[in-house]
C-alpha atoms as a PDB file:
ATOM      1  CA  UNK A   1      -5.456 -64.085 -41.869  1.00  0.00           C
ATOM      2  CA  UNK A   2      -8.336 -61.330 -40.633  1.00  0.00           C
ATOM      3  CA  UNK A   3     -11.216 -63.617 -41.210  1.00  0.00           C
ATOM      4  CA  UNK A   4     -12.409 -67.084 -42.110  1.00  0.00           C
ATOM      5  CA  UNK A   5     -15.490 -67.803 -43.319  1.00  0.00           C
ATOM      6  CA  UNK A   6     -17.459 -71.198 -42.014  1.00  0.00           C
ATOM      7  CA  UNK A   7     -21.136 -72.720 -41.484  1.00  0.00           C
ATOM      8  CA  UNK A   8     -20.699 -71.755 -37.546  1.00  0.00           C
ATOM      9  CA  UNK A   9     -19.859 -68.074 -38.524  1.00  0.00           C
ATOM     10  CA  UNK A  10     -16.864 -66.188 -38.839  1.00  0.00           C
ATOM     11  CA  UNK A  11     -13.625 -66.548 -37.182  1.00  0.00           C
ATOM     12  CA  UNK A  12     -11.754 -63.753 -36.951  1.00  0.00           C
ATOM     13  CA  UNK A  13      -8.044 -63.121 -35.664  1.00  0.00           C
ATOM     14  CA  UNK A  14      -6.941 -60.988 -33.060  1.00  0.00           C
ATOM     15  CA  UNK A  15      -5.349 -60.313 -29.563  1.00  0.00           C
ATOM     16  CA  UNK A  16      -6.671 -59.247 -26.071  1.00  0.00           C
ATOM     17  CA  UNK A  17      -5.513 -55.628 -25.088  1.00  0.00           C
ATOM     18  CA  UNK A  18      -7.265 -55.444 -22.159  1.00  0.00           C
ATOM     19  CA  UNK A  19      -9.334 -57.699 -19.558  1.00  0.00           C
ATOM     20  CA  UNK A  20     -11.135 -56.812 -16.675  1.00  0.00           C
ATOM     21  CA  UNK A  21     -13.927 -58.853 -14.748  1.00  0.00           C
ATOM     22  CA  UNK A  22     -17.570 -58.189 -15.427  1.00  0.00           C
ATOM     23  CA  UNK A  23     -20.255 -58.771 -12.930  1.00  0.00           C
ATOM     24  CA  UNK A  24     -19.521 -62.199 -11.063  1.00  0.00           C
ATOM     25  CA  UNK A  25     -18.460 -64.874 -13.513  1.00  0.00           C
ATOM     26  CA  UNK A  26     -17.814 -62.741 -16.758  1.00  0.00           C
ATOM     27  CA  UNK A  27     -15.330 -60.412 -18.349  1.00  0.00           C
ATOM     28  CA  UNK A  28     -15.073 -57.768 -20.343  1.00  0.00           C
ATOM     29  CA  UNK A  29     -12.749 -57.529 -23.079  1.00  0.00           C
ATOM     30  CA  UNK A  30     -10.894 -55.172 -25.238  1.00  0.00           C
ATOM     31  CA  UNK A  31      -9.521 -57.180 -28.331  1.00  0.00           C
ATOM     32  CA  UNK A  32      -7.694 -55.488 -30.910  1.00  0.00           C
ATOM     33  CA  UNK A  33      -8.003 -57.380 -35.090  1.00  0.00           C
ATOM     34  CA  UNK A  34      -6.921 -56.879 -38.149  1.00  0.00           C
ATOM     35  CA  UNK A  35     -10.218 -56.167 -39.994  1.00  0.00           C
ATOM     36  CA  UNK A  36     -12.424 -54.545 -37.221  1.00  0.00           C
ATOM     37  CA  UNK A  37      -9.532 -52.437 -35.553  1.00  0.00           C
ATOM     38  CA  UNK A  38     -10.612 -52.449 -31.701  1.00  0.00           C
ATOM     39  CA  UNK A  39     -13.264 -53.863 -30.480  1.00  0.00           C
ATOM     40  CA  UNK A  40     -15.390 -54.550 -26.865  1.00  0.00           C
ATOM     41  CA  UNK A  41     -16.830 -58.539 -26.073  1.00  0.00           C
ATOM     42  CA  UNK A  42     -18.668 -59.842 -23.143  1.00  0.00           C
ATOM     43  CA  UNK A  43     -17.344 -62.967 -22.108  1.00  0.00           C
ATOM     44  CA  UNK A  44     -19.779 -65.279 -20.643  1.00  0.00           C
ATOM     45  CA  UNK A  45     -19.565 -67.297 -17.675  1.00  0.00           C
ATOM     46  CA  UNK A  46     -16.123 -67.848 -18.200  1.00  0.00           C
ATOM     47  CA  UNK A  47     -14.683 -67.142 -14.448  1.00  0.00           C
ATOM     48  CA  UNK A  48     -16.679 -69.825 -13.112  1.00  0.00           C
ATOM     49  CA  UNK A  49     -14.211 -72.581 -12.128  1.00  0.00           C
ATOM     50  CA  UNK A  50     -15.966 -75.554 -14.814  1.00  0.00           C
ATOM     51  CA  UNK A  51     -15.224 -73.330 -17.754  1.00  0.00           C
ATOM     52  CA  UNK A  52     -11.456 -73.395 -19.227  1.00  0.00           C
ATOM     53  CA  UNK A  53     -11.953 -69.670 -21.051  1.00  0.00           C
ATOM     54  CA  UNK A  54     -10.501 -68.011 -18.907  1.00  0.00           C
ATOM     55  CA  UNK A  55      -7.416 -68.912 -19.000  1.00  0.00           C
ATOM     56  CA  UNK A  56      -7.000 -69.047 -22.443  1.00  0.00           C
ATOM     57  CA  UNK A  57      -8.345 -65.314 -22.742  1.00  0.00           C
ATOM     58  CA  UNK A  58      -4.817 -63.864 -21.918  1.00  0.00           C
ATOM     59  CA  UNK A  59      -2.927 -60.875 -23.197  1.00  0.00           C
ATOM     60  CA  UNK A  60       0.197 -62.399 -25.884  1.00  0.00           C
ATOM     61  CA  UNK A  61      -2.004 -65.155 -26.706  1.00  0.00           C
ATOM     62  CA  UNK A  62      -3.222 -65.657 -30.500  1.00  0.00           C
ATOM     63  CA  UNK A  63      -6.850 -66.518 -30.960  1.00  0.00           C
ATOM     64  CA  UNK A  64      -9.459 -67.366 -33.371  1.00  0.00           C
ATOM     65  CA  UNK A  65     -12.491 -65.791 -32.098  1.00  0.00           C
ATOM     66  CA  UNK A  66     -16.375 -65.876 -33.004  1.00  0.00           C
ATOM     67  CA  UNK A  67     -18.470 -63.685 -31.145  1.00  0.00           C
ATOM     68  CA  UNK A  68     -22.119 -62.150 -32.078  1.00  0.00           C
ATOM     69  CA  UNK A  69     -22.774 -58.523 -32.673  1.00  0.00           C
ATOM     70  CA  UNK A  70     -24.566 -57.000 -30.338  1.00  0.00           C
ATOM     71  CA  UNK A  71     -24.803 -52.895 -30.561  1.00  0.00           C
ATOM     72  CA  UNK A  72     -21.030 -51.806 -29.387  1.00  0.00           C
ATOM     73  CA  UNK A  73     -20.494 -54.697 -27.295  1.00  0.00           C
ATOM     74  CA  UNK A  74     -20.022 -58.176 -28.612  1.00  0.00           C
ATOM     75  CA  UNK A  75     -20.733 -61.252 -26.898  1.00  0.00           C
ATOM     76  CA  UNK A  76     -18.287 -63.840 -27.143  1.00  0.00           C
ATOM     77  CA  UNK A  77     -18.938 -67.347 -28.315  1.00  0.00           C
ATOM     78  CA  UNK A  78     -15.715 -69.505 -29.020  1.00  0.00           C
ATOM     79  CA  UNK A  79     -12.556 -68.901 -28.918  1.00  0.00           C
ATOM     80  CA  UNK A  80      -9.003 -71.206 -29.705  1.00  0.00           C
ATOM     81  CA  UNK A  81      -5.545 -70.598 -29.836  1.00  0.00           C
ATOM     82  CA  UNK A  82      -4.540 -69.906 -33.071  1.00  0.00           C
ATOM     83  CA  UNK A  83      -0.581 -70.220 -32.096  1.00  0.00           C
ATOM     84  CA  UNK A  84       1.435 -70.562 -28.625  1.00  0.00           C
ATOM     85  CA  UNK A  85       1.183 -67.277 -26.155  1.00  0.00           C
ATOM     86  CA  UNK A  86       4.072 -64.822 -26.889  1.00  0.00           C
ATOM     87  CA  UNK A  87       6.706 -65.555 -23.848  1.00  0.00           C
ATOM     88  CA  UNK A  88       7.304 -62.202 -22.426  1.00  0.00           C
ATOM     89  CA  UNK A  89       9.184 -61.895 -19.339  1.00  0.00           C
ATOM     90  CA  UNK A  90      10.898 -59.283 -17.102  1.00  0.00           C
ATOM     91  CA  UNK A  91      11.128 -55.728 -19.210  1.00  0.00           C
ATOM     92  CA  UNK A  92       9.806 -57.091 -22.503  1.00  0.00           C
ATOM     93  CA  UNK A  93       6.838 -58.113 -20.403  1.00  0.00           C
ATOM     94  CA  UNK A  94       5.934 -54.664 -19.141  1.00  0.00           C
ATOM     95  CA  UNK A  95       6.541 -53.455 -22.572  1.00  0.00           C
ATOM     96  CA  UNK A  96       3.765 -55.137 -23.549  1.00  0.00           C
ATOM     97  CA  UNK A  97       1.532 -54.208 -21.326  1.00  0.00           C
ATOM     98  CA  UNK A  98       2.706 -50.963 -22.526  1.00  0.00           C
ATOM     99  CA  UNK A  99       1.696 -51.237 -25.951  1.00  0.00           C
ATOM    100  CA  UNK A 100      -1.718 -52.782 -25.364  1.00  0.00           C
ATOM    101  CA  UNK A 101      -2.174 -49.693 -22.968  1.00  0.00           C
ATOM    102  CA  UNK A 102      -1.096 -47.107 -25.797  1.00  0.00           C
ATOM    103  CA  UNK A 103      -3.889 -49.191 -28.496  1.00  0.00           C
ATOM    104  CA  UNK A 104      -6.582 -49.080 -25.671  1.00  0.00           C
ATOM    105  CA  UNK A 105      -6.423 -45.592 -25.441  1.00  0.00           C
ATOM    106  CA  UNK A 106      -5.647 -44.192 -28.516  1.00  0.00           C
ATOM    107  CA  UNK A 107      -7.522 -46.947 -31.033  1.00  0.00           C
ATOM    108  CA  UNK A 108     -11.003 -45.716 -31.527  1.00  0.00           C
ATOM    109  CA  UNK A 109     -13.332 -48.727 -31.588  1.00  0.00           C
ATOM    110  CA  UNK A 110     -14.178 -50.627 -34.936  1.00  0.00           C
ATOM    111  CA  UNK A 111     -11.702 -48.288 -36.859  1.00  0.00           C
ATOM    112  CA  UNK A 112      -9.523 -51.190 -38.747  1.00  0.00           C
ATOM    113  CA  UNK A 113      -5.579 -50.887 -38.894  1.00  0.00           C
ATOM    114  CA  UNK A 114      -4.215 -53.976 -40.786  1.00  0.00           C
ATOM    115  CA  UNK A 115      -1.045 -52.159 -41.190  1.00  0.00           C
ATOM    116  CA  UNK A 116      -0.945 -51.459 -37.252  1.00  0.00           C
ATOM    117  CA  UNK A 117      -1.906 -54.900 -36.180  1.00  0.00           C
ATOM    118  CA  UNK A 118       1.160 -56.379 -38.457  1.00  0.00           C
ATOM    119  CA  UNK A 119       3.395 -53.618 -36.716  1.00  0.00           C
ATOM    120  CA  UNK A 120       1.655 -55.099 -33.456  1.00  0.00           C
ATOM    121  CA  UNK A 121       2.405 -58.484 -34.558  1.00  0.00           C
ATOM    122  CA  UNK A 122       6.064 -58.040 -35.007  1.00  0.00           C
ATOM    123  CA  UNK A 123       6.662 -55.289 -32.346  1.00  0.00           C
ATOM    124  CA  UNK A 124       4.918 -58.730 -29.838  1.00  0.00           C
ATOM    125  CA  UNK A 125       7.752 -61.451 -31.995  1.00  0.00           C
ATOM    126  CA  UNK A 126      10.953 -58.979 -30.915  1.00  0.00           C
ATOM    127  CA  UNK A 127       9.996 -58.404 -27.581  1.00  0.00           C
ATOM    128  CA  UNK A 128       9.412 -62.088 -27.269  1.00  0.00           C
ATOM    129  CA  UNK A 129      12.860 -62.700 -28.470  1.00  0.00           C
ATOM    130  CA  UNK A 130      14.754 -59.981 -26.644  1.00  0.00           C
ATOM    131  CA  UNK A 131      15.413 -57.519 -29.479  1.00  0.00           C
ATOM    132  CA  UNK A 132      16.321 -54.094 -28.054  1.00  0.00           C
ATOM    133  CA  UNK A 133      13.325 -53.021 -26.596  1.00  0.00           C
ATOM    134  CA  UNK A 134      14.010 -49.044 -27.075  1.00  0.00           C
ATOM    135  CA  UNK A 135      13.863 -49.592 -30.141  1.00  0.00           C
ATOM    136  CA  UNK A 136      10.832 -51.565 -30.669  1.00  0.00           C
ATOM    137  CA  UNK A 137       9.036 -49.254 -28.370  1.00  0.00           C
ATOM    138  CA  UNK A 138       9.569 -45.964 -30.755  1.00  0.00           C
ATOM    139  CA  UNK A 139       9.564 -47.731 -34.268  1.00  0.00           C
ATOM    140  CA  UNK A 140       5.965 -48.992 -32.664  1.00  0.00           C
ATOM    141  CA  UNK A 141       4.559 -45.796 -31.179  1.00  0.00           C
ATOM    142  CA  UNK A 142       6.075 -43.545 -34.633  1.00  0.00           C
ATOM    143  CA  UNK A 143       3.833 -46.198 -36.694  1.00  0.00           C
ATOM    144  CA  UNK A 144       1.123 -45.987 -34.263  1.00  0.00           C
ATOM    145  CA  UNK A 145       0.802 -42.243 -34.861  1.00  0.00           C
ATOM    146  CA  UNK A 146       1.293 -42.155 -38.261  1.00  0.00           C
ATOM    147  CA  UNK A 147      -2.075 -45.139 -38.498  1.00  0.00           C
ATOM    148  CA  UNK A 148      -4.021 -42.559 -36.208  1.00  0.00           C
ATOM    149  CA  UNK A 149      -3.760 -39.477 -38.177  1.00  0.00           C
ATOM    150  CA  UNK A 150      -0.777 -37.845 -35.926  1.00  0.00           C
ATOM    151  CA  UNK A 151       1.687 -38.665 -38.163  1.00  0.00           C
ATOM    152  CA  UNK A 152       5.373 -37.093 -37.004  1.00  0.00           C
ATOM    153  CA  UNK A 153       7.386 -34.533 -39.338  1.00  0.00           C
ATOM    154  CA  UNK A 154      10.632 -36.084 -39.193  1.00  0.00           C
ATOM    155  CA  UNK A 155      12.768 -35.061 -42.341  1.00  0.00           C
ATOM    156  CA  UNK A 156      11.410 -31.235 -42.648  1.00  0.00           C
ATOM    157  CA  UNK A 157      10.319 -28.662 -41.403  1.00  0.00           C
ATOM    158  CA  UNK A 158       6.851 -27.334 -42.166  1.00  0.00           C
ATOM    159  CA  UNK A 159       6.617 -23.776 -42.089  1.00  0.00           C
ATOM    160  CA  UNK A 160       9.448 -23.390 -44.632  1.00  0.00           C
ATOM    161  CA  UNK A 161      10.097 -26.614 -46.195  1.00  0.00           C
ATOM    162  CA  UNK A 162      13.447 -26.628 -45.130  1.00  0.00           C
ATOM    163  CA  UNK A 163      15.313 -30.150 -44.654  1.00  0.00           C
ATOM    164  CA  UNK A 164      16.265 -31.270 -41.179  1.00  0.00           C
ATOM    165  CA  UNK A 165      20.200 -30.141 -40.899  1.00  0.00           C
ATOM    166  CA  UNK A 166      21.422 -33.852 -38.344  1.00  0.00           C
ATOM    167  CA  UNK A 167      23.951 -31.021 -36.532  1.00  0.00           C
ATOM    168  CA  UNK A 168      20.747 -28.313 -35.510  1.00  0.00           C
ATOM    169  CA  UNK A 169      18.518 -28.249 -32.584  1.00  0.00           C
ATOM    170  CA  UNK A 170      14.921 -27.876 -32.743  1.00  0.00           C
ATOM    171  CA  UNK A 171      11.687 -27.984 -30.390  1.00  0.00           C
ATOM    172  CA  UNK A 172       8.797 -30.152 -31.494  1.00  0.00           C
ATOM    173  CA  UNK A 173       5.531 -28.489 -31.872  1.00  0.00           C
ATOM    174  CA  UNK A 174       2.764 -31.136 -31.109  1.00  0.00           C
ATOM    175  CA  UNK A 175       0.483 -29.925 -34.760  1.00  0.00           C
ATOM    176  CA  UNK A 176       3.430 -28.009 -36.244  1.00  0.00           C
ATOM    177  CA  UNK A 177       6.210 -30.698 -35.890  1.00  0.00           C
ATOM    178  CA  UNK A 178       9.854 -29.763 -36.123  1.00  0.00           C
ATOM    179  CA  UNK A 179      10.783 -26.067 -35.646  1.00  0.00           C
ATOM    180  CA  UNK A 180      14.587 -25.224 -35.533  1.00  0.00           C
ATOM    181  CA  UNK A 181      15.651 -23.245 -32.501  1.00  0.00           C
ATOM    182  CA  UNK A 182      19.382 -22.877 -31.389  1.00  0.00           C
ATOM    183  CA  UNK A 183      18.185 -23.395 -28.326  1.00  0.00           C
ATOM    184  CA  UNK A 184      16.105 -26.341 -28.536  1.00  0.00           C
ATOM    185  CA  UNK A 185      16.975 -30.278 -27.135  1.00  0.00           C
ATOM    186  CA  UNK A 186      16.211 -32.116 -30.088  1.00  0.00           C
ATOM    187  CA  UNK A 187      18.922 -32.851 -32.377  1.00  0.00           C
ATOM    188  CA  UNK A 188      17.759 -33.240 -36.151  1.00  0.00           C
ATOM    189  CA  UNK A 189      20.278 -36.531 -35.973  1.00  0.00           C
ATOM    190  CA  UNK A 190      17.450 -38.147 -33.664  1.00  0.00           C
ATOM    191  CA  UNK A 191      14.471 -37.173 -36.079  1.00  0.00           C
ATOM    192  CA  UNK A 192      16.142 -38.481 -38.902  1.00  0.00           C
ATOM    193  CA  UNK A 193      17.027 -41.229 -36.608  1.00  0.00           C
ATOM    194  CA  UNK A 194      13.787 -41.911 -36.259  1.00  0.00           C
ATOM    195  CA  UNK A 195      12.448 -41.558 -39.904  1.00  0.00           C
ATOM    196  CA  UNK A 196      14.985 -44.227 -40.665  1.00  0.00           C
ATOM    197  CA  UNK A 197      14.150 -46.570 -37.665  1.00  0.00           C
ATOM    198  CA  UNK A 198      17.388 -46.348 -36.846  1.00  0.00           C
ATOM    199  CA  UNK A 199      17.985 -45.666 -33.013  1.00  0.00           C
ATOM    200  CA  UNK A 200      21.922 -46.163 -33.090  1.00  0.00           C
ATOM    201  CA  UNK A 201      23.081 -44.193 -29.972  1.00  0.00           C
ATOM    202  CA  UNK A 202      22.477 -43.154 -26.504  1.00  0.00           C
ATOM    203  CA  UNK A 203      21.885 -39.502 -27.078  1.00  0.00           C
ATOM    204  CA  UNK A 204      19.488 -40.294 -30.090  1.00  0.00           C
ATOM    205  CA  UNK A 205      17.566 -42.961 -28.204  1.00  0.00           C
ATOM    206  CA  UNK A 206      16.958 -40.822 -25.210  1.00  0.00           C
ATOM    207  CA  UNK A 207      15.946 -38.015 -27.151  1.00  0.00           C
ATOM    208  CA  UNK A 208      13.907 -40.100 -29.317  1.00  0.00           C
ATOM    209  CA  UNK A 209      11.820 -41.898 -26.106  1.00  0.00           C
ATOM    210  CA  UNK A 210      11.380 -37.622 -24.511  1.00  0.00           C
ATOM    211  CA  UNK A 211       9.954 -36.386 -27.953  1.00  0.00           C
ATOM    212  CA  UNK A 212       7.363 -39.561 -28.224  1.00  0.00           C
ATOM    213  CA  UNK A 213       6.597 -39.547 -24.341  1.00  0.00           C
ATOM    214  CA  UNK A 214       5.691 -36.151 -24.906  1.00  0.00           C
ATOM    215  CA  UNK A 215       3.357 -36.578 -27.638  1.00  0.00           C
ATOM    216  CA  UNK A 216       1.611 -39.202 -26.235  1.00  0.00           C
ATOM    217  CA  UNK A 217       1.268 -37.437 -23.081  1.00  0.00           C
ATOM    218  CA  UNK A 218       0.109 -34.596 -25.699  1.00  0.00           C
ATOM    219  CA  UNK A 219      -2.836 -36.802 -27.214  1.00  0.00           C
ATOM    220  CA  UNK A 220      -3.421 -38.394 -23.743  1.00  0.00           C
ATOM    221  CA  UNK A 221      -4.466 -35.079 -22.658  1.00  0.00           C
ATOM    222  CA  UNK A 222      -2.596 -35.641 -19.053  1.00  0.00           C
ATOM    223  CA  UNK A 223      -4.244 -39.073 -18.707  1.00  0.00           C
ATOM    224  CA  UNK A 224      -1.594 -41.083 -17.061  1.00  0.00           C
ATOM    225  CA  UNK A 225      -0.323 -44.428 -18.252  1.00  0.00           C
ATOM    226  CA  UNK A 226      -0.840 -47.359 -15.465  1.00  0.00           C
ATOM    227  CA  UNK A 227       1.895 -49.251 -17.180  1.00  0.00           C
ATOM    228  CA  UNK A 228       4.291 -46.663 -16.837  1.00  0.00           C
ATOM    229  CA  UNK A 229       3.660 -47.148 -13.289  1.00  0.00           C
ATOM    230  CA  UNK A 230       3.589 -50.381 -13.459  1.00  0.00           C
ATOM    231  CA  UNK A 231       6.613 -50.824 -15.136  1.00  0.00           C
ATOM    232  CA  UNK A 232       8.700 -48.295 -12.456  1.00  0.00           C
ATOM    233  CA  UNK A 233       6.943 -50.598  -9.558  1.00  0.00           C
ATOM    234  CA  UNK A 234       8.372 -53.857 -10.889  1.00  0.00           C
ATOM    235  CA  UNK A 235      11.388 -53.441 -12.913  1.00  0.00           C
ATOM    236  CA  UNK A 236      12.558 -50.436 -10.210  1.00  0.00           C
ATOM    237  CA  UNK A 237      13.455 -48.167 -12.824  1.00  0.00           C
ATOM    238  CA  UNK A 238      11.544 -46.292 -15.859  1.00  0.00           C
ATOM    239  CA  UNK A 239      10.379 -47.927 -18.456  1.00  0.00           C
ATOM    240  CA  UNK A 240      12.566 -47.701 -21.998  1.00  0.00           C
END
């Protein structure tokens, strides 16, 4: 949908990545859409207890927003539900947290992904319906690489153009990609794996999740992820 035009102005899709509260009665929003990629709104007024905003500005939840331009920070005007919020619960919930985390940090603002917000859009629908989540979680953070100019090597290598052999061993260089090294931990099963969106077994899957924590870790710069945290604090365990 992206955008729709009106008399009132325009209505634009998206989802809330990120909210946190903004003087006494406001909040400040990160809101990731289809056609303006990330953006930052000031919401109004919307914590005081006669205004029902705020609890419709929720992560999960669909909305048709209008807002006016205002330098890099937007203030909001309206906004509706443009479909019921996303159930998440229990692991898939924390998941998602995850994923708005990974946009929030890595999304530069008012740099538009259509392509990643569909990904977003879908990766959201399988956690809702308890689709593996390991799965969802690498075939998300492969795409979101790939939208952000990282893209990952998976089916060569690139200093001699050599197809990945599934029975070798490699080590992943962050800006080289795949290098094979007898005594490297990645299997070329799990990159191809990966290529194919195919995360079939136990050894591929946990290789798969140590090669992408890494590069995100990489590109983080040694930023830590609070839903990583979160997600051990909760659940009791790491997070797939």
């Amino acid at each position: 949908m992206g955008t729709i035009q009106g008399s009132g102005g325009d209505w634009r899709e998206g989802f809330i990545l990120h909210r946190r509260p903004w003087r006494e009665t406001s909040l400040w929003l990160e809101v990731f859409t289809p056609d303006l990629g990330k953006v930052a709104l000031l919401a109004k007024g919307v914590r005081r207890s006669n205004r029902g905003g705020n609890g419709l500005l929720q992560p999960f939840q669909p909305l048709l927003m209008r807002w006016r331009e205002k330098g890099d920070l937007g203030n909001l005007i309206t906004a509706e539900a443009l479909d019921h919020r996303l159930h998440l619960t229990g692991p898939a919930l924390y998941c998602g947290f995850y994923l708005n985390e990974l946009l929030s940090r890595l999304l530069e603002r008012h740099d538009p992904h259509p392509g990643l917000y569909r990904e977003y859009c879908q990766s959201l629908s399988a956690l809702s319906q308890g689709e593996a989540l390991e799965n969802c979680l690498r075939c998300f953070e492969v795409r979101l690489f790939a939208e952000i100019g990282y893209g990952l090597i998976l089916d060569h290598e690139v200093e001699y153009g050599t197809a990945v052999v599934p029975t070798a061993c490699y080590r992943y260089h962050p800006e080289r990609g795949p290098i094979r090294d007898d005594k490297g931990w990645l299997h070329g099963q799990t990159l191809l794996a990966l290529s194919q969106r195919r995360l079939e077994t136990p050894v591929v899957r946990r290789e798969a999740k140590r090669l992408l924590r890494g590069l995100i870790d990489h590109r983080l710069e040694g930023r830590a992820l609070k839903s990583r945290a979160l997600f051990r604090k909760r659940m009791g365990k790491h997070e797939p």
